[in-house]
N, C-alpha and C. Protein backbone atom coordinates (compact mmCIF):
# COMPACT_ATOMS: atom_id res chain seq x y z
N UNK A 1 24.73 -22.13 -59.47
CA UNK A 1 23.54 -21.81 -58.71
C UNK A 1 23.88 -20.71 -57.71
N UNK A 2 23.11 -19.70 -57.81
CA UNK A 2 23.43 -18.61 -57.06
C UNK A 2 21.92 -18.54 -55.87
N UNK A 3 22.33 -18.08 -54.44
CA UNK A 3 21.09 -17.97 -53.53
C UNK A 3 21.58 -16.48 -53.22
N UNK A 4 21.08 -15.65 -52.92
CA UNK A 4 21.02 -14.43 -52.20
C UNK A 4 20.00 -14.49 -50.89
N UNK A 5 21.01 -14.31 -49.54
CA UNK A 5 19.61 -14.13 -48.74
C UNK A 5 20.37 -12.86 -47.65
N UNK A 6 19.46 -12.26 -47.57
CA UNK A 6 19.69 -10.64 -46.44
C UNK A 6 18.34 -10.93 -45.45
N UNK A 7 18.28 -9.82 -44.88
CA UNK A 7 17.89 -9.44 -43.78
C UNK A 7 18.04 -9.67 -42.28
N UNK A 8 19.05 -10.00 -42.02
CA UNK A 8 19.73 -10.29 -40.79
C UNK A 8 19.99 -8.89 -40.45
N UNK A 9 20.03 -9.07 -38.64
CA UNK A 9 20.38 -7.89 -37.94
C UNK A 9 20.09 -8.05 -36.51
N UNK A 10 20.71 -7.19 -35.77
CA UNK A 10 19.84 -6.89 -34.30
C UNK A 10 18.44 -6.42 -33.95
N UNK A 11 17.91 -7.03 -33.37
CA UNK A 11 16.85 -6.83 -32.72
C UNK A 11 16.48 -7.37 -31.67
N UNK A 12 15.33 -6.24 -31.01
CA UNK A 12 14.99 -6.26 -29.23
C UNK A 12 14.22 -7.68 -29.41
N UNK A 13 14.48 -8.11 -28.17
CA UNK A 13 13.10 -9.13 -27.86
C UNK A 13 11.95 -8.66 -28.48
N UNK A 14 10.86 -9.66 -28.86
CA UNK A 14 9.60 -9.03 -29.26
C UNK A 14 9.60 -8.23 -31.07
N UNK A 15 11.03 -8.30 -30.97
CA UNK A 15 11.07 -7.42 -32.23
C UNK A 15 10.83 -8.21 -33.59
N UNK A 16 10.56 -7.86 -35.06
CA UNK A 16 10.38 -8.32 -36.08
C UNK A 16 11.40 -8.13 -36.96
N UNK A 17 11.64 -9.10 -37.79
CA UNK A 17 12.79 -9.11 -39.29
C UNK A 17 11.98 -9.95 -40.01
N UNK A 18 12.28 -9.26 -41.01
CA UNK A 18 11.81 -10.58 -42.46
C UNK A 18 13.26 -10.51 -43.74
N UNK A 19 13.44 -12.29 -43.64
CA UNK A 19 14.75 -12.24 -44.08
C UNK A 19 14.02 -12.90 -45.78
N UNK A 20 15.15 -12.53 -46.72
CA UNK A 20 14.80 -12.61 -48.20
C UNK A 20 15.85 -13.68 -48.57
N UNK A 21 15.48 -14.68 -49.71
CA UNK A 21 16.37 -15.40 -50.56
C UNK A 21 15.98 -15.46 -51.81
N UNK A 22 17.02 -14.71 -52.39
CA UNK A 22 16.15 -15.03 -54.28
C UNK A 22 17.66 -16.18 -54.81
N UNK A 23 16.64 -17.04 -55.12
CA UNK A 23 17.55 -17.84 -56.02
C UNK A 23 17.57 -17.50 -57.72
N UNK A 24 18.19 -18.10 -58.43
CA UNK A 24 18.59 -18.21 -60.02
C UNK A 24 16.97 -18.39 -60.75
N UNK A 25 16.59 -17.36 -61.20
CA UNK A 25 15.16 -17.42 -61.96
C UNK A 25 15.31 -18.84 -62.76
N UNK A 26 15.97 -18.98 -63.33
CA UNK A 26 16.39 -20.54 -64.27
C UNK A 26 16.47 -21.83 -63.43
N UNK A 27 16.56 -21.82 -62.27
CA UNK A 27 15.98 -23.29 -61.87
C UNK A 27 14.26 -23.36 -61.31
N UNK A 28 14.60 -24.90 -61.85
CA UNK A 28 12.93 -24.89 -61.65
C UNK A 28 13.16 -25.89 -59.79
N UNK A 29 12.86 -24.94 -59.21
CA UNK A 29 12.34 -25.29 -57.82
C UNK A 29 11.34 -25.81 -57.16
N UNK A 30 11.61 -27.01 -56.46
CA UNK A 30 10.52 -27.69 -56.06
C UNK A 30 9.70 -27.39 -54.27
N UNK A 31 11.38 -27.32 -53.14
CA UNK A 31 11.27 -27.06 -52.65
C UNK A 31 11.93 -25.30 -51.75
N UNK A 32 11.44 -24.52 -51.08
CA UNK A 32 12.51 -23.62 -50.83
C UNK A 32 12.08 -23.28 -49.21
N UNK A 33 13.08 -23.18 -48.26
CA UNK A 33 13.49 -23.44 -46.64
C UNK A 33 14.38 -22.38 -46.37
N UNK A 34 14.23 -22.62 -44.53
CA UNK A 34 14.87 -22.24 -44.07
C UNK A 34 15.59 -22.59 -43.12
N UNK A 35 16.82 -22.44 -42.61
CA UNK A 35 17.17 -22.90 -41.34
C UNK A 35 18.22 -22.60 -40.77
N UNK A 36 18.67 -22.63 -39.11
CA UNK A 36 19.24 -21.93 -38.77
C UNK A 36 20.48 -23.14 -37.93
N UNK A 37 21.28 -21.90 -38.00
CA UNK A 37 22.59 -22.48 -36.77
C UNK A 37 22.73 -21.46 -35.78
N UNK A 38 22.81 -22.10 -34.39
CA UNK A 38 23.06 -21.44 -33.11
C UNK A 38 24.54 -21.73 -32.76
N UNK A 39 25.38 -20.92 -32.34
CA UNK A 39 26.66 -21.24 -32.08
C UNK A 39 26.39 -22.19 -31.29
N UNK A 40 27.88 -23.57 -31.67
CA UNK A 40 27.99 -24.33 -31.04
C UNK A 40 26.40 -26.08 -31.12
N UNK A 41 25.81 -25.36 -31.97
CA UNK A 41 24.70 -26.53 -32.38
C UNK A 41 24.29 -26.77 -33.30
N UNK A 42 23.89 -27.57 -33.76
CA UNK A 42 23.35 -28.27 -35.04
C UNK A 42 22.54 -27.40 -35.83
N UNK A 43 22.79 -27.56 -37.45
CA UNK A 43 22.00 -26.60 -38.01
C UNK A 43 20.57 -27.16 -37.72
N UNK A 44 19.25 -26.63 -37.61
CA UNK A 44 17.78 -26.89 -37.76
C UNK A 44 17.14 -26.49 -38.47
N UNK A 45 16.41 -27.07 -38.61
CA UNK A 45 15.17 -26.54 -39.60
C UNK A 45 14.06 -25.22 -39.20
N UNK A 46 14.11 -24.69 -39.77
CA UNK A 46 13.29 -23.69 -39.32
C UNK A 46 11.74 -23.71 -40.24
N UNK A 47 11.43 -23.07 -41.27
CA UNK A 47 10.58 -23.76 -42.22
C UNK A 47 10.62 -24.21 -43.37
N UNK A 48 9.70 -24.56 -43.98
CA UNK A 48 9.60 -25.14 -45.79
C UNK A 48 8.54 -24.94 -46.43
N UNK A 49 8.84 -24.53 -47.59
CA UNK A 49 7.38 -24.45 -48.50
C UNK A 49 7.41 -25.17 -49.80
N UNK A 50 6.86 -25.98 -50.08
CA UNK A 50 6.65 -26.52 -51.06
C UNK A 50 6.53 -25.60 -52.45
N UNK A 51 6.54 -25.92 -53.30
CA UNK A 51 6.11 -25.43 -54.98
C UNK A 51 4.91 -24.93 -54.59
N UNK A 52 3.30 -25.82 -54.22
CA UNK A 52 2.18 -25.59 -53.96
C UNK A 52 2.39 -24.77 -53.04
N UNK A 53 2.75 -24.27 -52.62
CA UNK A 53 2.57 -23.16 -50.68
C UNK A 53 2.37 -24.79 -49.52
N UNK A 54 2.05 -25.59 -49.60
CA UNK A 54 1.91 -25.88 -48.35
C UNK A 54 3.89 -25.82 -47.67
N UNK A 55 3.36 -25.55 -46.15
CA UNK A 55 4.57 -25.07 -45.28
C UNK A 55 4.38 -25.76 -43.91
N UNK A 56 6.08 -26.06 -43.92
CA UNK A 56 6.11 -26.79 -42.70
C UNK A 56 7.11 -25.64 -42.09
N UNK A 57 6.46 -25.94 -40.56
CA UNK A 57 7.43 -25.38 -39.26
C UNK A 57 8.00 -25.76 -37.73
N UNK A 58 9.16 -25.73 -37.53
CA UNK A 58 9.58 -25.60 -36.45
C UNK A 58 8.63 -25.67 -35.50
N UNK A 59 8.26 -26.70 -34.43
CA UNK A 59 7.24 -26.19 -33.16
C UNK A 59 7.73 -24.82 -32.95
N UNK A 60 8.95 -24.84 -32.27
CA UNK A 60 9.72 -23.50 -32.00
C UNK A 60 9.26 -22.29 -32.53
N UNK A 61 8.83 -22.42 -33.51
CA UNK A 61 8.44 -21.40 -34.34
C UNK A 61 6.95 -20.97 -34.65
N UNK A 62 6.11 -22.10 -34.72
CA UNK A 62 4.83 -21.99 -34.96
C UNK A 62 3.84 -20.96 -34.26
N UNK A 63 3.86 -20.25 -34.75
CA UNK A 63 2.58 -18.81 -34.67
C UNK A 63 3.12 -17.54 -34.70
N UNK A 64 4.68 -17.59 -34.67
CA UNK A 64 5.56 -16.90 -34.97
C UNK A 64 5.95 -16.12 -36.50
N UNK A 65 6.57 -16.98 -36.74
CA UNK A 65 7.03 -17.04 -37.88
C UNK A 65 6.17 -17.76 -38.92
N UNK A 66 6.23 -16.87 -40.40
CA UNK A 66 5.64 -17.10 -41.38
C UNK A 66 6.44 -17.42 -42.94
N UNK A 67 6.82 -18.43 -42.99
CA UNK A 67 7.34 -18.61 -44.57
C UNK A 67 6.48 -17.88 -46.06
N UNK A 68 7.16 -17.47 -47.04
CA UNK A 68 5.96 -17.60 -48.15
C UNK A 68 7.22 -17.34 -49.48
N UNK A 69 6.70 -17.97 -50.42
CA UNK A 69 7.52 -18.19 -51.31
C UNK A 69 6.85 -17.30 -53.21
N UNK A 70 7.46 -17.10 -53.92
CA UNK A 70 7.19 -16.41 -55.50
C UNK A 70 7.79 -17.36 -56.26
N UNK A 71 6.95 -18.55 -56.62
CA UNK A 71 7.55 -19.20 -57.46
C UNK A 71 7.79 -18.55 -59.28
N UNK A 72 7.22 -17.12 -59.33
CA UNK A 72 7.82 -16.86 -60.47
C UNK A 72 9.33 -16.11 -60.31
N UNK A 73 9.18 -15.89 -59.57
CA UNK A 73 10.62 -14.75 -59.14
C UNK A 73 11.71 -15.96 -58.41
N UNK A 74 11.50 -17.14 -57.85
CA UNK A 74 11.98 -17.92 -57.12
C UNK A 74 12.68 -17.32 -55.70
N UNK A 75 11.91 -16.70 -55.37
CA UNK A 75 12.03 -16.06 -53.85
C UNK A 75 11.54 -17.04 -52.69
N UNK A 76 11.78 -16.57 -51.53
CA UNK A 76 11.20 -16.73 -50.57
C UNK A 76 11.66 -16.06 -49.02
N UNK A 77 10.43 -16.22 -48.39
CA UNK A 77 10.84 -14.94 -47.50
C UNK A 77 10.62 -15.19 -45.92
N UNK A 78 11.34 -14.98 -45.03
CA UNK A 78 10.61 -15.44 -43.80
C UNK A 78 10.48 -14.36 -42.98
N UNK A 79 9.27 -14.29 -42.76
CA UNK A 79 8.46 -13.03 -41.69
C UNK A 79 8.59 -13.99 -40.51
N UNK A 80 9.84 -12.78 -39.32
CA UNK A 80 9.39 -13.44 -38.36
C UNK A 80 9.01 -12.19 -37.22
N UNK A 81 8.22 -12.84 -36.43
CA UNK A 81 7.77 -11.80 -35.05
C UNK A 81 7.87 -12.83 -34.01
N UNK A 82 7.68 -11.42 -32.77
CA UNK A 82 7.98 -11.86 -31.59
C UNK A 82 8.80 -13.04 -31.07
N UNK A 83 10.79 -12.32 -31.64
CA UNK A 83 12.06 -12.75 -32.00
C UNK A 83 11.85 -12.84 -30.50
N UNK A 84 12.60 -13.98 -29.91
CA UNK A 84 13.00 -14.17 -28.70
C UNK A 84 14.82 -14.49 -29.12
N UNK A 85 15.06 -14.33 -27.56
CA UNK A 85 16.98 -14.40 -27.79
C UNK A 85 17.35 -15.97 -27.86
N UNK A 86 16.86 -16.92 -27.67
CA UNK A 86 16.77 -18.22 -28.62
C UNK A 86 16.74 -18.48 -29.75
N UNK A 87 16.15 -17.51 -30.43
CA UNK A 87 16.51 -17.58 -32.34
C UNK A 87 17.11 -16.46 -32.82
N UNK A 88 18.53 -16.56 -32.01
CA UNK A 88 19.76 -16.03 -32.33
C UNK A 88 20.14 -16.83 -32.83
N UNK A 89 20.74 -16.82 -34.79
CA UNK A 89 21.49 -17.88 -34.90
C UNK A 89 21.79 -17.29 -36.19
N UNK A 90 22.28 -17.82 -37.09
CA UNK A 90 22.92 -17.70 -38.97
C UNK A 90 21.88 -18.51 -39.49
N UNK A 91 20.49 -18.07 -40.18
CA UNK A 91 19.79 -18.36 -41.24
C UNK A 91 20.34 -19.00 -41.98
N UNK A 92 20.14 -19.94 -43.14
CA UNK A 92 20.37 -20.22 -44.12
C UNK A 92 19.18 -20.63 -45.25
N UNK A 93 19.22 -20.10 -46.30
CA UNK A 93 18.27 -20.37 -46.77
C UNK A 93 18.70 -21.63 -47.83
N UNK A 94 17.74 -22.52 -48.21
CA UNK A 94 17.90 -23.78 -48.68
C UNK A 94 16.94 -24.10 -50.10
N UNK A 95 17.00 -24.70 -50.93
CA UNK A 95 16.74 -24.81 -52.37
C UNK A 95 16.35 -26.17 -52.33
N UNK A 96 15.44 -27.04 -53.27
CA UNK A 96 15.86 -28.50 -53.51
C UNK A 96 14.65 -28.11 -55.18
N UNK A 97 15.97 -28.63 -56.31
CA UNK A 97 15.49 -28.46 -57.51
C UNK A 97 14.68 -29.74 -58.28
N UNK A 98 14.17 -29.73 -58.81
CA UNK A 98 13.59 -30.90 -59.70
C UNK A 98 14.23 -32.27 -59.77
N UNK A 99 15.53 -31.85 -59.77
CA UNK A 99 16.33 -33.22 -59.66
C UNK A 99 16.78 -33.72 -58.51
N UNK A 100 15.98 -32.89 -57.44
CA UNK A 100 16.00 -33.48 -56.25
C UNK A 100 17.78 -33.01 -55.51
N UNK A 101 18.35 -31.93 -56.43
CA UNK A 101 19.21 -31.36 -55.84
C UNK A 101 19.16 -30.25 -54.62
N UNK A 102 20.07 -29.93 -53.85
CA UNK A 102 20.02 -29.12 -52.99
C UNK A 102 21.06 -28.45 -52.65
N UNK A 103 20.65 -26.93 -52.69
CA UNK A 103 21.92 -25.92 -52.45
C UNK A 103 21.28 -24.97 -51.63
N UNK A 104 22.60 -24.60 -50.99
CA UNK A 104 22.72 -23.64 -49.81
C UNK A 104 22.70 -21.92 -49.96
N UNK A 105 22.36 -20.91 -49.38
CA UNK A 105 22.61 -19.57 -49.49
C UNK A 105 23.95 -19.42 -48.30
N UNK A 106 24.26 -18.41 -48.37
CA UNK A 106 25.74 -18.00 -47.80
C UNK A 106 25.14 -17.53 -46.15
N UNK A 107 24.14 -17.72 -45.79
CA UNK A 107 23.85 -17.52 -44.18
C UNK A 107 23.54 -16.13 -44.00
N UNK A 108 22.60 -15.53 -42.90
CA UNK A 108 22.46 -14.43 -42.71
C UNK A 108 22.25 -14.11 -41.11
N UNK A 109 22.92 -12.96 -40.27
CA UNK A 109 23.05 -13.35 -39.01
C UNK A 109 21.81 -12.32 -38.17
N UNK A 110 21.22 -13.27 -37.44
CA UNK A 110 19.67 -12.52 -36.75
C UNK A 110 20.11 -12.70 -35.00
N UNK A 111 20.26 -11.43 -34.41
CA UNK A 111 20.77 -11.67 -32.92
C UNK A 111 19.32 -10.88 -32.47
N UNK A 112 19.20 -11.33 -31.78
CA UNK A 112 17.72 -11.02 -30.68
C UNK A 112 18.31 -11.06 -29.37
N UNK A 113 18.60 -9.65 -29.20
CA UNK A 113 19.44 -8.94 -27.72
C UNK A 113 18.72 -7.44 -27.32
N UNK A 114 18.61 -7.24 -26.24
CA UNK A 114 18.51 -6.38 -25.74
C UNK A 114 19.76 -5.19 -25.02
């Protein structure tokens, strides 16, 4: 099982990134997420989208940030705005397949500094 996820980088307060994960066209995916680690703390959840689109989020996050997923391409993508320096952390994007398995992407790093 292969995940690819990019779009990590610096950016100002206020500023926008939208980070990408394409997983293995050949699994059939049920669920696909996101979530982050802050040095020194627990990984969290950031969001989730179901197969159907419905999506869950982070309070933290809510009106912010936007999940959305291509279940033919098995993508998914997180649009986020108005980055504050609190969601500085290593993304990870997250998978859970039909069999109720779950695999990880290799992390992607989003610093919100001025």
């Amino acid at each position: 099982v292969q995940l690819q996820a990019s779009g990590g980088g610096l950016v100002q307060p206020g500023g926008s990134l939208r980070l990408s994960c394409a997983a293995s066209r050949s699994m059939s995916i049920k669920a696909m997420g996101w979530y982050r680690q802050a040095p020194g703390q627990q990984r969290e959840l950031v969001a989730t989208v179901a197969s159907g689109g419905t999506a869950n989020y982070a309070d933290s996050v809510k009106g912010r940030f936007t999940i959305s997923r291509d279940n033919a391409e098995n993508m998914v993508w997180l649009f986020m705005n108005s980055l504050k320096p609190e969601d500085t952390a290593v993304y990870y994007c997250k998978v859970t397949n039909s069999q109720w398995l779950s695999y990880w992407g290799q992390g992607t790093l989003v610093t919100v500094s001025s």
